[in-house]
PDB file of N, CA and C in Angstrom:
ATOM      1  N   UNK A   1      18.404 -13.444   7.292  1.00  0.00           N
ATOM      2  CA  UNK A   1      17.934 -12.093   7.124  1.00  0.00           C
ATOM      3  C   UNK A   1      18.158 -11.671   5.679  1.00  0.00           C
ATOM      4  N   UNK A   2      17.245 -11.415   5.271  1.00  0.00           N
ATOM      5  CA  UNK A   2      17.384 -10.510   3.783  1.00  0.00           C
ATOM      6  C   UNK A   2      17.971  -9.531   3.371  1.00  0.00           C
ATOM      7  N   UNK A   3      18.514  -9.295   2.539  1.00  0.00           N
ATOM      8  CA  UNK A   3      19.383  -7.861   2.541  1.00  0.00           C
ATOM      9  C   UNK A   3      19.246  -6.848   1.706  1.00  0.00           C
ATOM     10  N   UNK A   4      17.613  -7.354   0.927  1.00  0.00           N
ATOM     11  CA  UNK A   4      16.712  -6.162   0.885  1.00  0.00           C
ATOM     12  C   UNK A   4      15.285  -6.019   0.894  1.00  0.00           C
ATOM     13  N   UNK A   5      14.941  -4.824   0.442  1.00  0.00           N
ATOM     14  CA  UNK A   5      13.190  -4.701   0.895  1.00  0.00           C
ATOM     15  C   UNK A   5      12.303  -5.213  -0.008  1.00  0.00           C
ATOM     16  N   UNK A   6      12.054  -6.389  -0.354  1.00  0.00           N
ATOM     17  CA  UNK A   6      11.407  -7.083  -1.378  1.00  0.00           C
ATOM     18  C   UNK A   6      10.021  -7.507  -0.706  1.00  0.00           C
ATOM     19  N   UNK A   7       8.309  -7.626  -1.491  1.00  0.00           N
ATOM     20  CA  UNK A   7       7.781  -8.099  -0.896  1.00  0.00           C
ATOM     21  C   UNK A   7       7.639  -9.504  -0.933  1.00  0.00           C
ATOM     22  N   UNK A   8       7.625 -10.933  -0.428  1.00  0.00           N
ATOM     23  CA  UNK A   8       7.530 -12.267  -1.072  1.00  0.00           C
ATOM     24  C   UNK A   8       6.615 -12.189  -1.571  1.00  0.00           C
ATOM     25  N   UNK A   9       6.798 -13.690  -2.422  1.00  0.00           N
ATOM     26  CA  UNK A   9       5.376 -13.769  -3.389  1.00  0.00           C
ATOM     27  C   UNK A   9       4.603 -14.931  -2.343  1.00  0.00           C
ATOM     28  N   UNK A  10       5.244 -15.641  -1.502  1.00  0.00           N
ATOM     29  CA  UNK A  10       4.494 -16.577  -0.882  1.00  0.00           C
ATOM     30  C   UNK A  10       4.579 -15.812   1.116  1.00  0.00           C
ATOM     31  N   UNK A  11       3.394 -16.450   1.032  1.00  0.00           N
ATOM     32  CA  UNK A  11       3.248 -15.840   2.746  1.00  0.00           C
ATOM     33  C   UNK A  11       2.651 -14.962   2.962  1.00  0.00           C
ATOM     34  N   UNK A  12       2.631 -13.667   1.721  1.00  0.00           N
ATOM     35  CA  UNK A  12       1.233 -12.640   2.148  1.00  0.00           C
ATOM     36  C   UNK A  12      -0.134 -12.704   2.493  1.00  0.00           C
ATOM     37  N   UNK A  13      -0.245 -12.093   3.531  1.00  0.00           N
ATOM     38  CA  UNK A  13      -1.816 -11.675   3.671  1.00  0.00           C
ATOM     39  C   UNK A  13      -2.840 -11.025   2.832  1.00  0.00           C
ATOM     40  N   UNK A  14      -1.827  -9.404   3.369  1.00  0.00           N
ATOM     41  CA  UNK A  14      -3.192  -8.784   1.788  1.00  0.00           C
ATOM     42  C   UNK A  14      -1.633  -8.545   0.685  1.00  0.00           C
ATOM     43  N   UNK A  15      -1.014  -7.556   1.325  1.00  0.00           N
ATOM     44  CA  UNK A  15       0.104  -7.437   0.096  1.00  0.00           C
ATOM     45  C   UNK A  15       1.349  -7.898   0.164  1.00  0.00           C
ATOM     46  N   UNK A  16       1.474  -8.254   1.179  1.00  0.00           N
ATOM     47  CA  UNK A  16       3.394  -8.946   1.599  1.00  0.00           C
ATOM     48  C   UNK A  16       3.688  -8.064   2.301  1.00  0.00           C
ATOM     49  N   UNK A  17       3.620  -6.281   2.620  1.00  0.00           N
ATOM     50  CA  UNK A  17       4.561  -5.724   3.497  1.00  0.00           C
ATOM     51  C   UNK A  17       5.009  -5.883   4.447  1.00  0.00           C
ATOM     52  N   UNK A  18       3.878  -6.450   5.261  1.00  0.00           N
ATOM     53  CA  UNK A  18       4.665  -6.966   6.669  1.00  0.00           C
ATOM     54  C   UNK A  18       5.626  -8.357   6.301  1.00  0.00           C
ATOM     55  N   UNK A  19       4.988  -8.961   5.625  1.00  0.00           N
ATOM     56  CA  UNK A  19       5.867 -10.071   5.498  1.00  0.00           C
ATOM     57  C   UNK A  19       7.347  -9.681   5.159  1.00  0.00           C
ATOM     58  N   UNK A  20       7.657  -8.678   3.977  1.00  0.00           N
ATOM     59  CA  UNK A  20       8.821  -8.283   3.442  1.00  0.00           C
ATOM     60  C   UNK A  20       9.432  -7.669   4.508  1.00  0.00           C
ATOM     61  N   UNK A  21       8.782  -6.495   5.512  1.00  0.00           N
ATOM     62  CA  UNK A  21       9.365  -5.890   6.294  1.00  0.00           C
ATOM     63  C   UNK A  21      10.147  -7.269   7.493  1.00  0.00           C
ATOM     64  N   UNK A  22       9.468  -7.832   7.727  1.00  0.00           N
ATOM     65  CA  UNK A  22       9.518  -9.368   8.890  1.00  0.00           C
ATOM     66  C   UNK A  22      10.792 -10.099   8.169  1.00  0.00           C
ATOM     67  N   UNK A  23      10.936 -10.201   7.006  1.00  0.00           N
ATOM     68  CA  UNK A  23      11.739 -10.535   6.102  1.00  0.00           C
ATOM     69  C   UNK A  23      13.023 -10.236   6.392  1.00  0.00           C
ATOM     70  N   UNK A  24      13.085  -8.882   6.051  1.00  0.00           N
ATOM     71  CA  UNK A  24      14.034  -7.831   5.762  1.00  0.00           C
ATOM     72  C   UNK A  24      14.830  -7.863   7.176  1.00  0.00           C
ATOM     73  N   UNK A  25      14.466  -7.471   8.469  1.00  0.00           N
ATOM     74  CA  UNK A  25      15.236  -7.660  10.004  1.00  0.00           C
ATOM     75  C   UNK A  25      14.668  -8.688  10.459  1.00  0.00           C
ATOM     76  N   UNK A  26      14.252  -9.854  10.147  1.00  0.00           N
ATOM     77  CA  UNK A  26      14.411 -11.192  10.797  1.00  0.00           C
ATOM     78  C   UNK A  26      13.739 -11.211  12.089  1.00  0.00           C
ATOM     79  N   UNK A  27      12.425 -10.913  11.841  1.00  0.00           N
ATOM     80  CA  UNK A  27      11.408 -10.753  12.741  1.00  0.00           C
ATOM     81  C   UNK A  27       9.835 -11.864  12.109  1.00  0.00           C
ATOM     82  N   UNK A  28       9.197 -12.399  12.837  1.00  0.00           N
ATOM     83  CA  UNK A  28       8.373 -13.794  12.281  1.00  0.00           C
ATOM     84  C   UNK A  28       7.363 -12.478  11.665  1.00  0.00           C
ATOM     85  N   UNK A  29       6.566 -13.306  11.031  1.00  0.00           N
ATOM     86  CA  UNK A  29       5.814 -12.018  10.070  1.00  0.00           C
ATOM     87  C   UNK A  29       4.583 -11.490  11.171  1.00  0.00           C
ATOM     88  N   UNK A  30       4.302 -12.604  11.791  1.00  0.00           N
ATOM     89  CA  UNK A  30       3.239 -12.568  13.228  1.00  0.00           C
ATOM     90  C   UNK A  30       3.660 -11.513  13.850  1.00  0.00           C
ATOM     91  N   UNK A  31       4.057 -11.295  14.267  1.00  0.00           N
ATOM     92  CA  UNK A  31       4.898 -10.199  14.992  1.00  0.00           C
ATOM     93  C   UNK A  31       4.346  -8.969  14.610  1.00  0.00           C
ATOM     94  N   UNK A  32       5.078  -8.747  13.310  1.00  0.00           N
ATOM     95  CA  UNK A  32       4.949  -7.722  12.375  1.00  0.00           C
ATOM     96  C   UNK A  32       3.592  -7.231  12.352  1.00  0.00           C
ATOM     97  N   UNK A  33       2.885  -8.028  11.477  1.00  0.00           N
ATOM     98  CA  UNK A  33       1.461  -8.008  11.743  1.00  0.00           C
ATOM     99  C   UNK A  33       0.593  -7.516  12.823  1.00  0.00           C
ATOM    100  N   UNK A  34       1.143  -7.661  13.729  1.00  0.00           N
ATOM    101  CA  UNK A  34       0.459  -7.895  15.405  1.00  0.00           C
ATOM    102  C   UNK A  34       0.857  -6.083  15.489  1.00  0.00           C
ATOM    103  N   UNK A  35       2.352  -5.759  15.097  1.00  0.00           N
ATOM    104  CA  UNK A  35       2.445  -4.694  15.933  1.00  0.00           C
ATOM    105  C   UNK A  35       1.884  -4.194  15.276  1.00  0.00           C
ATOM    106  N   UNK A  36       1.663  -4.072  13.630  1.00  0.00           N
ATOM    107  CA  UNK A  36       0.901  -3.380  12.855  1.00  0.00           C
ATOM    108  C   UNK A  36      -0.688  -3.034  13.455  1.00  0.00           C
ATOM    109  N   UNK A  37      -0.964  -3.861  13.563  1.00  0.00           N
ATOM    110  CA  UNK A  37      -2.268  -3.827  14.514  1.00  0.00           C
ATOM    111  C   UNK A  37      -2.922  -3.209  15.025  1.00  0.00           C
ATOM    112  N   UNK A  38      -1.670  -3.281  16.270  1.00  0.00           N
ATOM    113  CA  UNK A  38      -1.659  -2.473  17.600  1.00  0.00           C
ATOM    114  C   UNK A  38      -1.574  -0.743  17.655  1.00  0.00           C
ATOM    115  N   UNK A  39      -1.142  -0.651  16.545  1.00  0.00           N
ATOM    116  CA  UNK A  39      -0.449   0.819  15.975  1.00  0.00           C
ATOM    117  C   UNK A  39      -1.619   1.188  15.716  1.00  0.00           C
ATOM    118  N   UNK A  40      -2.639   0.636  14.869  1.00  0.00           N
ATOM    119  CA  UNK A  40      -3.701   0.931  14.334  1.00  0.00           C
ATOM    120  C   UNK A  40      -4.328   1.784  15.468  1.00  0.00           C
ATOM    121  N   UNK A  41      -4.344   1.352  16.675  1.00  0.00           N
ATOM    122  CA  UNK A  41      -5.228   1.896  17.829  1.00  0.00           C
ATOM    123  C   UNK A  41      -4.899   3.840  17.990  1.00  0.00           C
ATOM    124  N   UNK A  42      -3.406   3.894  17.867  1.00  0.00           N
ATOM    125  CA  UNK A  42      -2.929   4.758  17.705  1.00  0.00           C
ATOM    126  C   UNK A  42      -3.054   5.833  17.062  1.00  0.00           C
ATOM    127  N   UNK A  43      -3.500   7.171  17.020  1.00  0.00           N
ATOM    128  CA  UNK A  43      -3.619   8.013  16.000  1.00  0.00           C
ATOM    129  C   UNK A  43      -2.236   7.998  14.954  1.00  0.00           C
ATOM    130  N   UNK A  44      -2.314   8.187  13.539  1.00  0.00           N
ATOM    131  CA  UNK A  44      -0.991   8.601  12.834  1.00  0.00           C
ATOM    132  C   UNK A  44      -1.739   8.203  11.521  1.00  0.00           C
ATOM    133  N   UNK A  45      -0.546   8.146  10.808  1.00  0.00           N
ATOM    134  CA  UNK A  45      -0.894   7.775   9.333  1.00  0.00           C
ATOM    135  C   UNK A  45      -0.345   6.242   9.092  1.00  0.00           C
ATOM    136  N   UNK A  46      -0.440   5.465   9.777  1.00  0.00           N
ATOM    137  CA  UNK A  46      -0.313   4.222   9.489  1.00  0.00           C
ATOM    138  C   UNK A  46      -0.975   3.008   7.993  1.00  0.00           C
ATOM    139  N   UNK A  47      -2.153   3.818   7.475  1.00  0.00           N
ATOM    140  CA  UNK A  47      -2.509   3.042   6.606  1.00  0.00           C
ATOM    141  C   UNK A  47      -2.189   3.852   5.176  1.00  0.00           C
ATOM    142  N   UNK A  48      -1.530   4.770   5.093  1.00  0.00           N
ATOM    143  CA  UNK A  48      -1.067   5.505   4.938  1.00  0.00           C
ATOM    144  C   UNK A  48       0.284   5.145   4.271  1.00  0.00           C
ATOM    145  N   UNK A  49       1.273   4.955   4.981  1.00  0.00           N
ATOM    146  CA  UNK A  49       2.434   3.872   5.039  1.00  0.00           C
ATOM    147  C   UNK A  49       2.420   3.205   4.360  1.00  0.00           C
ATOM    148  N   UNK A  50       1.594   2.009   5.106  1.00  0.00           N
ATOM    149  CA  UNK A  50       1.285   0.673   4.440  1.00  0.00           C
ATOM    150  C   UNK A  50       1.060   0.867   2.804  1.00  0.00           C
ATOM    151  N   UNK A  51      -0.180   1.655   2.548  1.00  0.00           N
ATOM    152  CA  UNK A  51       0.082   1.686   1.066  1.00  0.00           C
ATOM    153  C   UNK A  51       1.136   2.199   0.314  1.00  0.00           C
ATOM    154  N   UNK A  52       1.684   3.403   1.078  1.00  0.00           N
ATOM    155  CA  UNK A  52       3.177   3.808   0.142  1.00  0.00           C
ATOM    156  C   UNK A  52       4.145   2.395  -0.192  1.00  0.00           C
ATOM    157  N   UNK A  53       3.994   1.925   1.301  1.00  0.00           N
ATOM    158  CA  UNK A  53       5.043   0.742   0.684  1.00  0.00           C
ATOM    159  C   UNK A  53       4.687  -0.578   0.062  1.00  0.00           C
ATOM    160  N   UNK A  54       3.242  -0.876  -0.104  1.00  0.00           N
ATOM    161  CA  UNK A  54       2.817  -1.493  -1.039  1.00  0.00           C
ATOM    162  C   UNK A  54       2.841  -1.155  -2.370  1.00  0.00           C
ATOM    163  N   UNK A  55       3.159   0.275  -2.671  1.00  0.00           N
ATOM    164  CA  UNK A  55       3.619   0.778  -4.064  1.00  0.00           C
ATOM    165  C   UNK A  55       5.291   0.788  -4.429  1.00  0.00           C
ATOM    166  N   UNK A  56       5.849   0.547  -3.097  1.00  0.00           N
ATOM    167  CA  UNK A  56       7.229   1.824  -3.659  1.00  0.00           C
ATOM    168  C   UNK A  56       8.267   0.078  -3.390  1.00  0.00           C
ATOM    169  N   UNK A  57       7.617  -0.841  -2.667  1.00  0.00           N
ATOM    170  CA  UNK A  57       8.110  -2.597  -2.712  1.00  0.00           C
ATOM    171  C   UNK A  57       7.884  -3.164  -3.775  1.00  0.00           C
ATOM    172  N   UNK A  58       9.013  -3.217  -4.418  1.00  0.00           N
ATOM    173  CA  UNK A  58       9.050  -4.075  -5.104  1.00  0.00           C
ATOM    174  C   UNK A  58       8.545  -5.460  -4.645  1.00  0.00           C
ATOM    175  N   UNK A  59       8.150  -6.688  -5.943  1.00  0.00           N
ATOM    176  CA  UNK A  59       7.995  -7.986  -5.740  1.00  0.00           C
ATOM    177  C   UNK A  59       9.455  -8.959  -5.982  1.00  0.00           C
ATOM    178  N   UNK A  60       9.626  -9.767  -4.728  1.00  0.00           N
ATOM    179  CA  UNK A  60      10.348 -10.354  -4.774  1.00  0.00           C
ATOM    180  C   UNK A  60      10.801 -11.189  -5.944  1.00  0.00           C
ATOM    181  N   UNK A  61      11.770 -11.059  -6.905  1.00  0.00           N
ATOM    182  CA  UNK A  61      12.119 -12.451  -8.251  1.00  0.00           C
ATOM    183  C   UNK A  61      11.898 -13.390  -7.925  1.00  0.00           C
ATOM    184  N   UNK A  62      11.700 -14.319  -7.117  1.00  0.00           N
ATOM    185  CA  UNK A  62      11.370 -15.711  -6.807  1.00  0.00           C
ATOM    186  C   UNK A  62      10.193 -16.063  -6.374  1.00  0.00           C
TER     187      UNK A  62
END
């Protein structure tokens, strides 16, 4: 488990968040992804999110 919110540089889809988030509590990135998804169906601000934390994640040093 990671012990912080970094996005990787290897394994992203479009930007790493799920991956970093999947990262971060030791959850497969599939997962992540999937619930992301599923949420989508959901009214909220979900894409929304996603881009804040595609801005406010840092890229992983390695």
């Amino acid at each position: 488990m990671a012990t912080t919110l970094t996005r990787p540089r290897n394994g992203a889809v479009i930007a790493g968040v799920c991956a970093g988030l999947a990262q971060r509590f030791g959850l497969s990135p599939f997962v992540v992804r999937l619930i992301f998804l599923l949420s989508c169906l959901l009214p909220g601000p979900q894409f929304v999110v996603y881009i804040v934390l595609w801005i406010l994640m840092p890229k992983a040093p390695y």
